[in-house]
Every structure is written in C-alpha cells, then in structure tokens.
C-alpha atoms as a PDB file:
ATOM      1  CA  UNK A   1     -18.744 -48.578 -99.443  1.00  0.00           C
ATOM      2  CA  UNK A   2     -16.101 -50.621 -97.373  1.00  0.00           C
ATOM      3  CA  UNK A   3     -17.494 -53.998 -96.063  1.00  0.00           C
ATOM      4  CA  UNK A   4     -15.776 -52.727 -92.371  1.00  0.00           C
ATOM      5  CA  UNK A   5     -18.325 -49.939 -92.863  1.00  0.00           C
ATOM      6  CA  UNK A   6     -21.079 -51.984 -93.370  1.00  0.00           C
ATOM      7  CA  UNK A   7     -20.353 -54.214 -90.048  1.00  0.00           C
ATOM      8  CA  UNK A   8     -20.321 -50.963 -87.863  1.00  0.00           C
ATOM      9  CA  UNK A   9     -23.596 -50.325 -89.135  1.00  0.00           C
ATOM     10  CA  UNK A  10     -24.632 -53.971 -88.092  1.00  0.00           C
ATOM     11  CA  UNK A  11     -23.102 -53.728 -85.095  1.00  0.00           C
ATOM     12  CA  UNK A  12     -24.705 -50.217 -84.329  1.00  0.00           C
ATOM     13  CA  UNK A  13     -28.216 -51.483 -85.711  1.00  0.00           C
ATOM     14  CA  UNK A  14     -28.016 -54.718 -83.324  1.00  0.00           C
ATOM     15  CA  UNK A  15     -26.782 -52.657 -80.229  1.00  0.00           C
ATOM     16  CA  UNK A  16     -29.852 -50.715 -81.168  1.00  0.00           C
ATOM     17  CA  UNK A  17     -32.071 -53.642 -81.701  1.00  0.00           C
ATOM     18  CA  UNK A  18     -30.860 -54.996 -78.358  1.00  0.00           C
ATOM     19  CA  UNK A  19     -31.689 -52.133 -76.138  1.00  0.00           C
ATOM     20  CA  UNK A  20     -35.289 -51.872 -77.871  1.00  0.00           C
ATOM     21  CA  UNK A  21     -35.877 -55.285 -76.970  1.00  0.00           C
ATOM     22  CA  UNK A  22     -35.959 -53.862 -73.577  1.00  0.00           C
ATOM     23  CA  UNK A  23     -38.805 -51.616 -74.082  1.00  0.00           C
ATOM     24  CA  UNK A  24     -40.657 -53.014 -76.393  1.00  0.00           C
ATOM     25  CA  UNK A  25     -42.144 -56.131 -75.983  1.00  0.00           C
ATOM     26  CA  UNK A  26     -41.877 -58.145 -78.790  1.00  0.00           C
ATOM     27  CA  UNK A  27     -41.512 -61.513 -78.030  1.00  0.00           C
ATOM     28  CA  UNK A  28     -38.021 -62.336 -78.896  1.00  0.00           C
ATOM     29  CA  UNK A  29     -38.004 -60.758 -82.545  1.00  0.00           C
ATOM     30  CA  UNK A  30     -36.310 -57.737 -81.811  1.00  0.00           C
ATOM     31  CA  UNK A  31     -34.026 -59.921 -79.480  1.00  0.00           C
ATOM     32  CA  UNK A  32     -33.180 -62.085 -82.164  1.00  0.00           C
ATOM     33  CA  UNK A  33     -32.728 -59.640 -85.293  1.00  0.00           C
ATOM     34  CA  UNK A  34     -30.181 -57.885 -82.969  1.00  0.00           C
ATOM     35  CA  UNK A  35     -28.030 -60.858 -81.986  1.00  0.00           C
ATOM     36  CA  UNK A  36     -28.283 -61.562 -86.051  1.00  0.00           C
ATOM     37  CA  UNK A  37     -27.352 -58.261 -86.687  1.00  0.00           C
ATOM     38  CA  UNK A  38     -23.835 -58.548 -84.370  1.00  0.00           C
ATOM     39  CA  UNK A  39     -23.010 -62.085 -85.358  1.00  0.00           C
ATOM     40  CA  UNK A  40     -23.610 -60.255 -89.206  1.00  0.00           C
ATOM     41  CA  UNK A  41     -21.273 -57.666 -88.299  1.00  0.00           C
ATOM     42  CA  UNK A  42     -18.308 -59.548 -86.757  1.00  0.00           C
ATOM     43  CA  UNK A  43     -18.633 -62.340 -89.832  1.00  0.00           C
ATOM     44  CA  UNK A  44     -18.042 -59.037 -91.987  1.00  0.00           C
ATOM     45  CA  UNK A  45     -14.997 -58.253 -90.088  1.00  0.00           C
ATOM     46  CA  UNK A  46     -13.550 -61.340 -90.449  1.00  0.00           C
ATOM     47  CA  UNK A  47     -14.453 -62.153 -93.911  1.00  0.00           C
ATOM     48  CA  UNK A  48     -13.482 -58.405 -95.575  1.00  0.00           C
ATOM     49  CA  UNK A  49     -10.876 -57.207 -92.455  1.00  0.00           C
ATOM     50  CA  UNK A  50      -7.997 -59.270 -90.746  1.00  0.00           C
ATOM     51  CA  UNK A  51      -8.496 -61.462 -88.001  1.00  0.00           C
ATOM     52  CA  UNK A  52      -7.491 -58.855 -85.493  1.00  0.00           C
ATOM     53  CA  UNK A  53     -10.269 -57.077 -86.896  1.00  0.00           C
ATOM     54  CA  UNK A  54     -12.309 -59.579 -86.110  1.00  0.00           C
ATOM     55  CA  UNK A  55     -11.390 -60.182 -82.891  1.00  0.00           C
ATOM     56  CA  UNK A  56     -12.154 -56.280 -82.541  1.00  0.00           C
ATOM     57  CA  UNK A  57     -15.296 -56.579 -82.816  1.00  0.00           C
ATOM     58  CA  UNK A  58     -16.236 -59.855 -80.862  1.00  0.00           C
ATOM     59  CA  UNK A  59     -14.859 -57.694 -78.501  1.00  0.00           C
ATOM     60  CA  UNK A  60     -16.825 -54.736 -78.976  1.00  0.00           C
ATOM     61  CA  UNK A  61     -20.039 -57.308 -78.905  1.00  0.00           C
ATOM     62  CA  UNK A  62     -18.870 -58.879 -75.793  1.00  0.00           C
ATOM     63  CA  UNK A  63     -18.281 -55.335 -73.924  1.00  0.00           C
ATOM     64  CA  UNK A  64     -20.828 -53.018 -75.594  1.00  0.00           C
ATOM     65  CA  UNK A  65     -24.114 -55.293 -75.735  1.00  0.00           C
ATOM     66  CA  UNK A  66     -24.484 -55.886 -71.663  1.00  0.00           C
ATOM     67  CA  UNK A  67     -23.636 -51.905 -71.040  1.00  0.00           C
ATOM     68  CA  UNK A  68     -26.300 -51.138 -74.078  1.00  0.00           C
ATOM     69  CA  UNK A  69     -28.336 -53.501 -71.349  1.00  0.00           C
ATOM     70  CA  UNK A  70     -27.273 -52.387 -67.992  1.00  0.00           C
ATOM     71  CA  UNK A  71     -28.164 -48.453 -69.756  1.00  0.00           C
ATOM     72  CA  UNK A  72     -31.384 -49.342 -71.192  1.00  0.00           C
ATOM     73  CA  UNK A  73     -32.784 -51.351 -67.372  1.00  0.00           C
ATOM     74  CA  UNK A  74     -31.384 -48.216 -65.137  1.00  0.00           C
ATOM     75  CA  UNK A  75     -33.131 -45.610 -68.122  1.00  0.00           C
ATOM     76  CA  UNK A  76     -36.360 -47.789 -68.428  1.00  0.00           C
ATOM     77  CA  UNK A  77     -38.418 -46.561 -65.075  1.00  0.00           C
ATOM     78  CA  UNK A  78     -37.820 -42.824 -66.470  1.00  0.00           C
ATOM     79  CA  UNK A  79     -40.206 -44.031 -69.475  1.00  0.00           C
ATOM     80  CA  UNK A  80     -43.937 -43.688 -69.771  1.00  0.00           C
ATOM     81  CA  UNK A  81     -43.453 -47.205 -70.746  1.00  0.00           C
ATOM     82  CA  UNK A  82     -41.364 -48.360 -67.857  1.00  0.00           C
ATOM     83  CA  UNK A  83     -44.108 -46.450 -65.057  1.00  0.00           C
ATOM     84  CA  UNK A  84     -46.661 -48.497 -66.432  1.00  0.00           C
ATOM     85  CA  UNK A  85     -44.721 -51.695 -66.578  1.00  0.00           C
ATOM     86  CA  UNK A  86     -42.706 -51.441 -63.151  1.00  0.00           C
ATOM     87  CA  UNK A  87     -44.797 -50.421 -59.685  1.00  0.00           C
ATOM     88  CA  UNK A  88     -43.037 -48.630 -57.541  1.00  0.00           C
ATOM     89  CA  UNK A  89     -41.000 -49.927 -54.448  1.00  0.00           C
ATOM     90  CA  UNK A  90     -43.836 -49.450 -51.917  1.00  0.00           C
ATOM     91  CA  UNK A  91     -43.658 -47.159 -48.761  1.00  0.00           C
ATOM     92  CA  UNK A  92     -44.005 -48.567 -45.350  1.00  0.00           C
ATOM     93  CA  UNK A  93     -47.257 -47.117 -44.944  1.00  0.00           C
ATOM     94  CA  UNK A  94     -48.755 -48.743 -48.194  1.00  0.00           C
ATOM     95  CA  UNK A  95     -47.487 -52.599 -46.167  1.00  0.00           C
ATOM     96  CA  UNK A  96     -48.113 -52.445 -42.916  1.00  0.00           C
ATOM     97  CA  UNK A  97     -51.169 -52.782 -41.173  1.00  0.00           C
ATOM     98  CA  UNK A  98     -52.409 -49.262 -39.754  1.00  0.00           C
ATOM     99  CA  UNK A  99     -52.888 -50.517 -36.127  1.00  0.00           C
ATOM    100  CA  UNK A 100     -51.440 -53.700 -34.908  1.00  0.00           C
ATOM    101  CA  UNK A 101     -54.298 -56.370 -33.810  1.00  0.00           C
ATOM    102  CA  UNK A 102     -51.783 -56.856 -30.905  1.00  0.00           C
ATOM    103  CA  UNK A 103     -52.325 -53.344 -29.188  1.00  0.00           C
ATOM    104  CA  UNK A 104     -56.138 -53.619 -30.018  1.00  0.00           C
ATOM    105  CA  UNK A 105     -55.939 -57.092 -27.922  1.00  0.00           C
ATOM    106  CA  UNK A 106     -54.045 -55.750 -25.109  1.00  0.00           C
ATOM    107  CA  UNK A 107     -56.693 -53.125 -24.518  1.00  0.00           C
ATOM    108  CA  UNK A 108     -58.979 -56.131 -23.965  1.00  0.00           C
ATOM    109  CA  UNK A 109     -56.816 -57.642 -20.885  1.00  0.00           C
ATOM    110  CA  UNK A 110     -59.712 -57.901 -17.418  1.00  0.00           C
ATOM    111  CA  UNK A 111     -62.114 -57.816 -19.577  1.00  0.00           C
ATOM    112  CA  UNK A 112     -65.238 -59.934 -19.471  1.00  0.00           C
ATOM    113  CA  UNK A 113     -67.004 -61.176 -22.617  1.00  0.00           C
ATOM    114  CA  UNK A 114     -69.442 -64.522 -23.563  1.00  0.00           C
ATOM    115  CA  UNK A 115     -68.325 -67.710 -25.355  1.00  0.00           C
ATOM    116  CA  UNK A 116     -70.010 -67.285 -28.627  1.00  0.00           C
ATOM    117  CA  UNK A 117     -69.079 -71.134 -29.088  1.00  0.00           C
ATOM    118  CA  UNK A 118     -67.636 -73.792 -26.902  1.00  0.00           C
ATOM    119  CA  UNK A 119     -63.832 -73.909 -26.607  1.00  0.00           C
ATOM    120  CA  UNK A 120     -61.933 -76.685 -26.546  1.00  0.00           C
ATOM    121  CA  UNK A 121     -59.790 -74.535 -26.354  1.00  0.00           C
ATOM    122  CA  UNK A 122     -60.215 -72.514 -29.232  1.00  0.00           C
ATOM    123  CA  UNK A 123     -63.280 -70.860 -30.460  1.00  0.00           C
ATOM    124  CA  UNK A 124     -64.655 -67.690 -30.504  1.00  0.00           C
ATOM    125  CA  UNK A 125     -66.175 -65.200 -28.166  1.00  0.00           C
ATOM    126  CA  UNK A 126     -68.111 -61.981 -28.204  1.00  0.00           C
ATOM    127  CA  UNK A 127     -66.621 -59.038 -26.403  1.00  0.00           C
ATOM    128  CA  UNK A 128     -67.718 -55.568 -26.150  1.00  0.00           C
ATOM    129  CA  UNK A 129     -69.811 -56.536 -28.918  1.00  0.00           C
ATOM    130  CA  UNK A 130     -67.470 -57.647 -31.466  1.00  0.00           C
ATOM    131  CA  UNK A 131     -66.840 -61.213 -32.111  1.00  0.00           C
ATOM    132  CA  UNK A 132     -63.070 -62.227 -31.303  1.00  0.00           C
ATOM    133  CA  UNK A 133     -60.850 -65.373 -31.232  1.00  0.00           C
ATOM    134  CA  UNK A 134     -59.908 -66.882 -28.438  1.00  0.00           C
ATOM    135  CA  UNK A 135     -58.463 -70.156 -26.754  1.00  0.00           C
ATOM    136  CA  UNK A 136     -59.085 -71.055 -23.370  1.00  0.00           C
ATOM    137  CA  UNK A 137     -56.248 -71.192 -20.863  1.00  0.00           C
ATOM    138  CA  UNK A 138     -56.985 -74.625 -18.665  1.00  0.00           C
ATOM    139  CA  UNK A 139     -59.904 -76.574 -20.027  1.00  0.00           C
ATOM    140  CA  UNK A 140     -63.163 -76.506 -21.897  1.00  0.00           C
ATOM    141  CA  UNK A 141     -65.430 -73.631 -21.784  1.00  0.00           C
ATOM    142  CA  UNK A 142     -68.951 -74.231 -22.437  1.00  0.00           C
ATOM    143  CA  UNK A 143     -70.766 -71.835 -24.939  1.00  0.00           C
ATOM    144  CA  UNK A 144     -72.803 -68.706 -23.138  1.00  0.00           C
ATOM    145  CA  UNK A 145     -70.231 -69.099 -20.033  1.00  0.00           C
ATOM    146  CA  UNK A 146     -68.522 -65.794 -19.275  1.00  0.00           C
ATOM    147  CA  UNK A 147     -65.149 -65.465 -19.897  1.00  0.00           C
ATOM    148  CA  UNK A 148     -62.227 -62.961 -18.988  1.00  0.00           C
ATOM    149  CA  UNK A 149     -59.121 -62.085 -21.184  1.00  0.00           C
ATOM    150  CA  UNK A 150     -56.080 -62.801 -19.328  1.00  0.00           C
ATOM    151  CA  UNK A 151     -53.271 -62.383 -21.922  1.00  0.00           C
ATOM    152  CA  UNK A 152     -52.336 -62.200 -25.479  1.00  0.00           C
ATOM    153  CA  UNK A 153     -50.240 -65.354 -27.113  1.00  0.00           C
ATOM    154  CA  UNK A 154     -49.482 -65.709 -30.295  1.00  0.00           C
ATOM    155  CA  UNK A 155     -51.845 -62.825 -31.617  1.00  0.00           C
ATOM    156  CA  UNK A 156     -54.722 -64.694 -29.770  1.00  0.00           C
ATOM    157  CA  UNK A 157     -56.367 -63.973 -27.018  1.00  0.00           C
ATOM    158  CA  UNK A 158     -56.582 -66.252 -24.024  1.00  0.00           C
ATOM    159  CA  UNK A 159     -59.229 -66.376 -21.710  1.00  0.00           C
ATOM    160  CA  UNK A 160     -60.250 -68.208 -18.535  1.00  0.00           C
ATOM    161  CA  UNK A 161     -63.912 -69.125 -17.470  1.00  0.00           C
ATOM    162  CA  UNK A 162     -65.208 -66.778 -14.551  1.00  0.00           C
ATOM    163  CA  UNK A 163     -68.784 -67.240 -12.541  1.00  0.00           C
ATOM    164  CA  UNK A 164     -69.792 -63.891 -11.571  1.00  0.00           C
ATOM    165  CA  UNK A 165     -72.160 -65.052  -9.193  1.00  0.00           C
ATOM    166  CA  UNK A 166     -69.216 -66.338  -6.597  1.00  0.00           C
ATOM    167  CA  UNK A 167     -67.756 -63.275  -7.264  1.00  0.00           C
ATOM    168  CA  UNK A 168     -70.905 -61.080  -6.642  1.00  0.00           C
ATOM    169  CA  UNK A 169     -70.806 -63.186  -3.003  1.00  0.00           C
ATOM    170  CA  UNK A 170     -66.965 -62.600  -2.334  1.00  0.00           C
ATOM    171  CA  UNK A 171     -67.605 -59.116  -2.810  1.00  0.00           C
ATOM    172  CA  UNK A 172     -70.746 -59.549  -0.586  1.00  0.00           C
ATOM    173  CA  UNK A 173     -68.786 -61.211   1.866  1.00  0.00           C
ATOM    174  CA  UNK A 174     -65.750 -58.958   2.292  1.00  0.00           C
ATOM    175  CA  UNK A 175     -68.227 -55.660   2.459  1.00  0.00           C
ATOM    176  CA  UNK A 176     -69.495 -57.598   5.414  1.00  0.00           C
ATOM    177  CA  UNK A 177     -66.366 -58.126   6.983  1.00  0.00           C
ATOM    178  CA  UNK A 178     -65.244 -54.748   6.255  1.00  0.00           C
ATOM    179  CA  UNK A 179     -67.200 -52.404   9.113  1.00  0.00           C
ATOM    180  CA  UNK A 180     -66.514 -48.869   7.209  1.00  0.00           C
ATOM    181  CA  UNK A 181     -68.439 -50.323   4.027  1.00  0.00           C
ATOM    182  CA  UNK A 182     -71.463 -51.152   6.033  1.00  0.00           C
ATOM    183  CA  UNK A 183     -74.513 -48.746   6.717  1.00  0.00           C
ATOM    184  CA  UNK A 184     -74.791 -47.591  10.604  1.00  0.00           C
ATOM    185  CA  UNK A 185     -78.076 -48.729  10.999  1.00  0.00           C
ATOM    186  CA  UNK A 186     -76.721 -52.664  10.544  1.00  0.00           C
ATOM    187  CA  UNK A 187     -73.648 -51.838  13.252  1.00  0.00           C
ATOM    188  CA  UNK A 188     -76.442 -50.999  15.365  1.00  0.00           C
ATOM    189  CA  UNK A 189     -75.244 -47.286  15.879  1.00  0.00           C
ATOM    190  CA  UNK A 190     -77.820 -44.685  16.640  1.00  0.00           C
ATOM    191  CA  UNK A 191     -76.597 -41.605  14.378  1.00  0.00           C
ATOM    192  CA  UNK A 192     -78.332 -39.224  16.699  1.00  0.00           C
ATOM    193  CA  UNK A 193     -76.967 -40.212  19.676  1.00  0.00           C
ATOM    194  CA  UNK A 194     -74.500 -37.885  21.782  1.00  0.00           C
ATOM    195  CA  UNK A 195     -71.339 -40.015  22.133  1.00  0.00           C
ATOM    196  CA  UNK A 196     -69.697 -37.466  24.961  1.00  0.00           C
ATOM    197  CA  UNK A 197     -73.142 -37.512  26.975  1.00  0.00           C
END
C-alpha cells in the first residue's frame, strides 16, 4: 500500500478521533491520539509525497479539524449524550418569579399593621398576619406601635407611625361638627312634632 494512502487513513482516523473527543469524555486521550494521528499523517506526506503534498495536507488539518468541531458541537444536543450533558435554554416562566413581591406590596398601601420589632428605621412588622419588612419613613418606631404603609421603595415597604386613638377623636370631633351625622335627639329636635302647625 502507498505511504500517501496510509496518511489519509491517519488523517481520517484523527478527524475521527477529534470529533469523538467531543462526546466522549475521556480526559484528553482521545484528544491527544487524534492530534498524533494528523501530525502522523502530514509527516507521511512529506516524508513519502512532495512537499506540495505536504503542504496539502497541513492544509486539510488546518481547514477540516475545526469544521469536524464546529459539526460535532451543533450535532451534540441531538444526542442522548448531549440531553443529558447540556440543560436546556430555560423558558421565561422556569426564571421569573410567578408574582412580583412589588404588586403584592402595593396591595398593602393604607394599610395598618404592628411593629413586630423596633425600627430604626428598618425592622419588621406584622400585617394582615404575615410578617413583612419594613423601614420607617421619619424616625424611630417603637415595637407594638401601629404603623401604616405609605409607599413601596426599593422593594420595601415604608411605613409611618399612626395613634389611632387621635384619630378615633378627629373622627369624633368632625361627626360633631357635622349636624347630618348626629342623632335628632342630641339637636334637640322632637321627631314627632308637626313642623307646619
């Protein structure tokens, strides 16, 4: 057999061993046998061919080997193999979250919960029973004080200390300003009474 023969065959058989290499593990073996095998092949060439032969096939090497590559990473996912090495690119419902904490908080916005601990500022309240964190807008709020949300910064909620017993009298106190919120008998109107007569 011709010794140009035989470095076809090497270069075929390291092409070969280079795109296994790709699916087989092998730490570097296969790698290396098939870089042996092409540097085998093109000493062939030169040795039992001309030069130009030679030349041929350093520049069959140089072309073929990354396209045996390039081939063998595009085929590789297709593989039984390749599924169980690569994960697939995930879907947007697989990375985000499936509400957003910010629309959860906004719901929260006038409403009135308990410091669970003090705040200065931050620190953590309970609000319609769930446990939240929070930072207080202007100064420290002791723990057990009620709070109220009053906006979301910064995916946190910020609250403001509120005493619902001055509010309980400003309500008080504008019902008793406010004559058409107050019972008859305290206007000192007799219900029964005939106002045409």
């Amino acid at each position: 057999m011709h010794p140009i023969i035989w470095a076809i065959l090497l270069m075929a058989l390291g092409l070969g061993l280079a795109a296994l290499e790709i699916f087989i593990p092998s730490a570097g073996i296969l790698g290396f046998l098939s870089i042996a095998s092409i540097i085998g092949s093109v000493v062939l060439a030169f040795s039992f061919g001309s030069t130009a032969a030679g030349f041929v096939f350093i520049g069959t090497a140089a072309v073929s080997l990354p396209v045996v590559i390039l081939v063998a990473f595009k085929w590789l996912p297709h593989t039984p193999i390749g599924k169980r090495l690569l994960l697939g690119t995930p879907k947007s419902d697989d990375v985000l979250p499936e509400e957003d904490p910010r629309e959860k908080y906004r719901e929260l916005i006038g409403k009135h919960g308990i410091a669970k601990s003090a705040m200065l500022p931050g620190g953590a309240i309970v609000i319609d029973g769930k446990t939240c964190e929070a930072v207080s807008e202007s100064g420290a709020i002791e723990q057990g004080d009620t709070v109220e949300v009053v906006r979301i910064r910064n995916n946190r909620m910020v609250v403001k200390r509120v005493d619902l017993t001055k509010r309980h009298e400003d309500s008080a106190r504008t019902d008793a300003e406010d004559p058409l919120s107050q019972s008859i008998d305290s206007l000192g109107i007799d219900p029964f009474e005939d106002p045409l007569s």
